[in-house]
N, C-alpha and C. Protein backbone atom coordinates (compact mmCIF):
# COMPACT_ATOMS: atom_id res chain seq x y z
N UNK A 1 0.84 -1.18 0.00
CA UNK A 1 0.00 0.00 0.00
C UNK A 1 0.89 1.25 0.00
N UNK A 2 0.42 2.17 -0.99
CA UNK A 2 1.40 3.25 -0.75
C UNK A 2 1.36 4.18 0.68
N UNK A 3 2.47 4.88 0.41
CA UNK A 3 2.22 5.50 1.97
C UNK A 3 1.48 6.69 1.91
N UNK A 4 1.27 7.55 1.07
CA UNK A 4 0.59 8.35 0.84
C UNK A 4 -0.65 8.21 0.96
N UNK A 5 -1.22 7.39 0.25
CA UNK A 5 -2.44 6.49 0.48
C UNK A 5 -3.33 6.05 1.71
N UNK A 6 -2.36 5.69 2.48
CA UNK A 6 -2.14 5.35 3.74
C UNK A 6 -2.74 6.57 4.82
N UNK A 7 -1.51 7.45 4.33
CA UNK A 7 -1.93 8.90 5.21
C UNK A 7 -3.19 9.36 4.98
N UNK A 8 -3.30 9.50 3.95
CA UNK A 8 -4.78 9.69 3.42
C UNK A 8 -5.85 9.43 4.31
N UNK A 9 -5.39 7.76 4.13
CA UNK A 9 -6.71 6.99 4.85
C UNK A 9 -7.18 7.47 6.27
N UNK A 10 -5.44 7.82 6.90
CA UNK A 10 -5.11 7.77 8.51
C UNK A 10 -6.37 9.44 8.97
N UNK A 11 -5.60 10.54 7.75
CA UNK A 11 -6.70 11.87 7.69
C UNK A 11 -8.02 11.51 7.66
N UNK A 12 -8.29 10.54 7.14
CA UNK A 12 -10.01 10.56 7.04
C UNK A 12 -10.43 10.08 7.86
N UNK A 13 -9.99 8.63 8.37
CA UNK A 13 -10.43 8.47 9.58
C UNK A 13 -10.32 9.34 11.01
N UNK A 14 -9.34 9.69 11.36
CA UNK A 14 -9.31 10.68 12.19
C UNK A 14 -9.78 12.18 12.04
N UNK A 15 -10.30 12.81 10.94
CA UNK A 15 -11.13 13.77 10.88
C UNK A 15 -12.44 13.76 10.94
N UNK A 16 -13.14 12.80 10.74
CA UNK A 16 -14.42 12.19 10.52
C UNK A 16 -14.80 11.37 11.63
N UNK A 17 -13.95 10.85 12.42
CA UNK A 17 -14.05 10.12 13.70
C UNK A 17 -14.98 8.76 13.25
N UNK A 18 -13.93 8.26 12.39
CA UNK A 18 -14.52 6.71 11.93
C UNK A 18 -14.27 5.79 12.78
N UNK A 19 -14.47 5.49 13.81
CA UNK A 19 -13.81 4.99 14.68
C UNK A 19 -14.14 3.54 14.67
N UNK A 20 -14.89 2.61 13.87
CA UNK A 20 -15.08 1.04 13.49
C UNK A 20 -13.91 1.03 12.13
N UNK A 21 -13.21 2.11 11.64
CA UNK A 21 -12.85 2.06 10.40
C UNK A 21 -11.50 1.82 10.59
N UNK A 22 -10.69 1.45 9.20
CA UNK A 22 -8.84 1.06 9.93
C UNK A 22 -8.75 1.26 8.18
N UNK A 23 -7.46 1.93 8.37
CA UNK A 23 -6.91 1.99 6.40
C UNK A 23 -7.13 0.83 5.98
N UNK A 24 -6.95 -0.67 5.92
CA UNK A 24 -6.88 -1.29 5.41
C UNK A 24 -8.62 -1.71 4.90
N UNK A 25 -9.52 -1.00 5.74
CA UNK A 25 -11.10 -1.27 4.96
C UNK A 25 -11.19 -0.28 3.68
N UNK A 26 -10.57 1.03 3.81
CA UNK A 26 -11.11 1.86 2.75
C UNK A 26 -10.33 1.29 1.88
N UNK A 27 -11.23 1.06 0.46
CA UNK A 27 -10.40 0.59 -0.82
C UNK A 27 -9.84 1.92 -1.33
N UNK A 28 -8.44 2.04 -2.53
CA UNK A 28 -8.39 3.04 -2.32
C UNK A 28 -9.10 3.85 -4.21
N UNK A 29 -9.80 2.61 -4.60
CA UNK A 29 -10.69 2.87 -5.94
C UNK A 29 -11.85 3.29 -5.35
N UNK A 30 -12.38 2.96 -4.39
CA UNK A 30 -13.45 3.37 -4.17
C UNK A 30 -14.18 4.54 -3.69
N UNK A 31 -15.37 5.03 -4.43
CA UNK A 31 -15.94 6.70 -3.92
C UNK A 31 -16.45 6.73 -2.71
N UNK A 32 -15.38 7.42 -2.36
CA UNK A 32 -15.91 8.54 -1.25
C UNK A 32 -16.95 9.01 -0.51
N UNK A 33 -17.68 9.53 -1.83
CA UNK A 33 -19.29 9.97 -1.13
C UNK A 33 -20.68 9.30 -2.25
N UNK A 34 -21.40 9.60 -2.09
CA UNK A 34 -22.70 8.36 -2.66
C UNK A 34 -23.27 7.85 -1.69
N UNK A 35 -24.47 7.61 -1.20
CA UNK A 35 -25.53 6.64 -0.77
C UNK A 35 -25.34 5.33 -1.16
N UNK A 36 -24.48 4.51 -0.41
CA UNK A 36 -24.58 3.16 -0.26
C UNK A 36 -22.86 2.53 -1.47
N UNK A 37 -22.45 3.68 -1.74
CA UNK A 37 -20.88 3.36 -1.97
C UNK A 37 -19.79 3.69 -1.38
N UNK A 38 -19.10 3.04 -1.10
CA UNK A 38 -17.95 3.24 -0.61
C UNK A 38 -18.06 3.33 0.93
N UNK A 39 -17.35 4.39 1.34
CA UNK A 39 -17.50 5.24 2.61
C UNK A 39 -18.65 6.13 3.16
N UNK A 40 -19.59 6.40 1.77
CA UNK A 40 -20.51 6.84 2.13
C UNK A 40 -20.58 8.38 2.61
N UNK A 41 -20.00 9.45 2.67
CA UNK A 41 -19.57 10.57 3.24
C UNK A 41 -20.61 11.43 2.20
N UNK A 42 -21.04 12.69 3.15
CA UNK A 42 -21.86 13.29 2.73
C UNK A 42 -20.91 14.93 2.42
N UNK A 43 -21.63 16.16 2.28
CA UNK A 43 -21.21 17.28 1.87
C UNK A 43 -20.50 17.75 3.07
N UNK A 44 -21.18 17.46 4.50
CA UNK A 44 -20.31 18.09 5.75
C UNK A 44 -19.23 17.44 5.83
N UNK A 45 -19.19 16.22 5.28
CA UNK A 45 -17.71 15.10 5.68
C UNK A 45 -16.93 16.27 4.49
N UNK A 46 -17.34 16.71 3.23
CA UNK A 46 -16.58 16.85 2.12
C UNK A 46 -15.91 18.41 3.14
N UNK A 47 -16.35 18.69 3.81
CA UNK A 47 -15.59 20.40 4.26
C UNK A 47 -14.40 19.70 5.17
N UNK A 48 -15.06 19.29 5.94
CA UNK A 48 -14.07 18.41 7.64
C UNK A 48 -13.04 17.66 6.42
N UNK A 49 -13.27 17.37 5.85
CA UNK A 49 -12.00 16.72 4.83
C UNK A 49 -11.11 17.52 4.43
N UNK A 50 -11.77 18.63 3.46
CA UNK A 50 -11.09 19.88 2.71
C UNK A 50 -9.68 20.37 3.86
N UNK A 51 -10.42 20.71 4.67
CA UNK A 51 -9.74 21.06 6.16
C UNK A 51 -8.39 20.28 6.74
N UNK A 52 -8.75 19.24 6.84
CA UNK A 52 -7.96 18.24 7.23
C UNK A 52 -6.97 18.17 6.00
N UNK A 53 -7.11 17.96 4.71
CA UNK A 53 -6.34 17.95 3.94
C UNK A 53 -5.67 19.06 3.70
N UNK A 54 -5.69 20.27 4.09
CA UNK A 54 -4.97 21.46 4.02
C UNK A 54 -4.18 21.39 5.33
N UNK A 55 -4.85 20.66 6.08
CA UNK A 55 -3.60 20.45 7.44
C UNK A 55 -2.46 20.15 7.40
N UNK A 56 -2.69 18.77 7.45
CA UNK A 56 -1.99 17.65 6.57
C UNK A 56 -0.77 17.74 5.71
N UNK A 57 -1.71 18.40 4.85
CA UNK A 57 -0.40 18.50 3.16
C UNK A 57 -0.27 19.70 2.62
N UNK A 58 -0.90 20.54 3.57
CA UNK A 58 -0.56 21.67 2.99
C UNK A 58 -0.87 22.12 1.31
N UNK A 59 -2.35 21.75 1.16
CA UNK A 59 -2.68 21.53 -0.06
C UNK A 59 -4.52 22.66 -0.04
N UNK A 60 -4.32 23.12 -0.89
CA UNK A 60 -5.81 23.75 -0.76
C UNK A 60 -6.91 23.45 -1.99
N UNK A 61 -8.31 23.86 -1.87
CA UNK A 61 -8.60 23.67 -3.17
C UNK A 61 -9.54 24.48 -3.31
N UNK A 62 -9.72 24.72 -4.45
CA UNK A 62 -10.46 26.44 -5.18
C UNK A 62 -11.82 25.99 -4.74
N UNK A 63 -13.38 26.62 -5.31
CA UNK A 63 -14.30 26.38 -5.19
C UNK A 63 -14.81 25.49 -5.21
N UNK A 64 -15.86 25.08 -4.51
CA UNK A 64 -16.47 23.58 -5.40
C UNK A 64 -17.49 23.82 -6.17
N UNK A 65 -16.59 22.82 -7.46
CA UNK A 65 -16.88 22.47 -8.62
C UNK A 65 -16.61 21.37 -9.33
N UNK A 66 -17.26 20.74 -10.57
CA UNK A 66 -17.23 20.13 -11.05
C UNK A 66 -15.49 18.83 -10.91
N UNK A 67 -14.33 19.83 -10.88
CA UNK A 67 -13.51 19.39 -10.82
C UNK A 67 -12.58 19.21 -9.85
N UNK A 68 -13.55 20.01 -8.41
CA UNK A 68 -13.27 19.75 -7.18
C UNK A 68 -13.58 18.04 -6.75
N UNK A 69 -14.64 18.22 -7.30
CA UNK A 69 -15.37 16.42 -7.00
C UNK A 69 -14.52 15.50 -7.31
N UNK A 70 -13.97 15.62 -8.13
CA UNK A 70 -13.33 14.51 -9.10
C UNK A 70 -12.26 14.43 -8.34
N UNK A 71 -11.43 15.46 -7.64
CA UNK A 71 -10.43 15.43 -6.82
C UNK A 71 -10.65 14.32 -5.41
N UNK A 72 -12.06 14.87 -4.96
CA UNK A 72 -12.45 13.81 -3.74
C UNK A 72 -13.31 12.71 -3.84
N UNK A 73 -13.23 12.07 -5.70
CA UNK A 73 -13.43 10.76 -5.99
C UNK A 73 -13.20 9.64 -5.17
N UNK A 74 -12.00 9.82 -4.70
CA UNK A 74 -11.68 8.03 -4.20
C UNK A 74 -9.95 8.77 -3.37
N UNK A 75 -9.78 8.08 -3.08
CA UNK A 75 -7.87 7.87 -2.16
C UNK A 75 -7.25 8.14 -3.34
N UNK A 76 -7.39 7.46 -4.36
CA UNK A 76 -6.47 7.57 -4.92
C UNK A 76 -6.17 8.99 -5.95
N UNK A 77 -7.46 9.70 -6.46
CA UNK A 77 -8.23 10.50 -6.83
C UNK A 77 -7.05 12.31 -5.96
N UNK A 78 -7.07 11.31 -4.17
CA UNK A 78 -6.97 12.50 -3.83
C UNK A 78 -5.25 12.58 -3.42
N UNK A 79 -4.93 11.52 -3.89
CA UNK A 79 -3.51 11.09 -3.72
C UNK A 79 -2.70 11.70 -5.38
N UNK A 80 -3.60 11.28 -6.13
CA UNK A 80 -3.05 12.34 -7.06
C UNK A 80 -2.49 13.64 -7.19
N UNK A 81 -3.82 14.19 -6.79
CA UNK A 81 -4.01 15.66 -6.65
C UNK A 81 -2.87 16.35 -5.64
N UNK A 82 -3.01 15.64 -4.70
CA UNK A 82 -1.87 16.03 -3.26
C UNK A 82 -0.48 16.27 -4.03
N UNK A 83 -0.36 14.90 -4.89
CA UNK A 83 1.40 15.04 -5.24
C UNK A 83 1.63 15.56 -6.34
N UNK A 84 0.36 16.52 -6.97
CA UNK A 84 0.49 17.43 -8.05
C UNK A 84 0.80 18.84 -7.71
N UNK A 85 0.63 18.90 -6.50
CA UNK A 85 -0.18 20.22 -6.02
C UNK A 85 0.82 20.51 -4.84
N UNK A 86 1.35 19.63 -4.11
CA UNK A 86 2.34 19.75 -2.44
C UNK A 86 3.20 20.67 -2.76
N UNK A 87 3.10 21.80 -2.11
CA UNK A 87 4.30 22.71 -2.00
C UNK A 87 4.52 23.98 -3.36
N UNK A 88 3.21 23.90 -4.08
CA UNK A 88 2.56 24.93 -4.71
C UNK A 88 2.41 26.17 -3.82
């Protein structure tokens, strides 16, 4: 598992207070938010995230939009974005 990935996972669970959850359940293809996929996370999880991920990595992100979403697709989605973007 990458480590990035990893951290990822470690931010979400501990921002969101998943506390039945452990990195190794979140897949890291799988979405994020949706009714009955994935993790399941709604629009308030999507801010407490935003947040956490600017903690974290020191990473920010413009409005939400169309191509904000796509960023908080999946782990991996946001593992991209992080190592496009770190130290911008």
């Amino acid at each position: 598992m990458d480590s990035l990935n990893t951290k990822i996972k470690e931010v979400i669970i501990k921002s969101l207070e998943l506390e039945d959850i452990t990195p190794a359940d979140i897949d890291d293809a799988a979405p994020l938010f949706g009714e009955g996929e994935g993790l399941g996370l709604d629009s308030i999880d999507a801010l407490e995230l935003g947040i956490a991920i600017k903690e974290n990595f020191g990473v920010t992100f413009s409005t939400v939009n169309e191509e904000t979403r796509k960023h908080f697709a999946s782990v991996n989605a946001l593992a991209a974005y992080i190592s496009a973007n770190q130290g911008k």
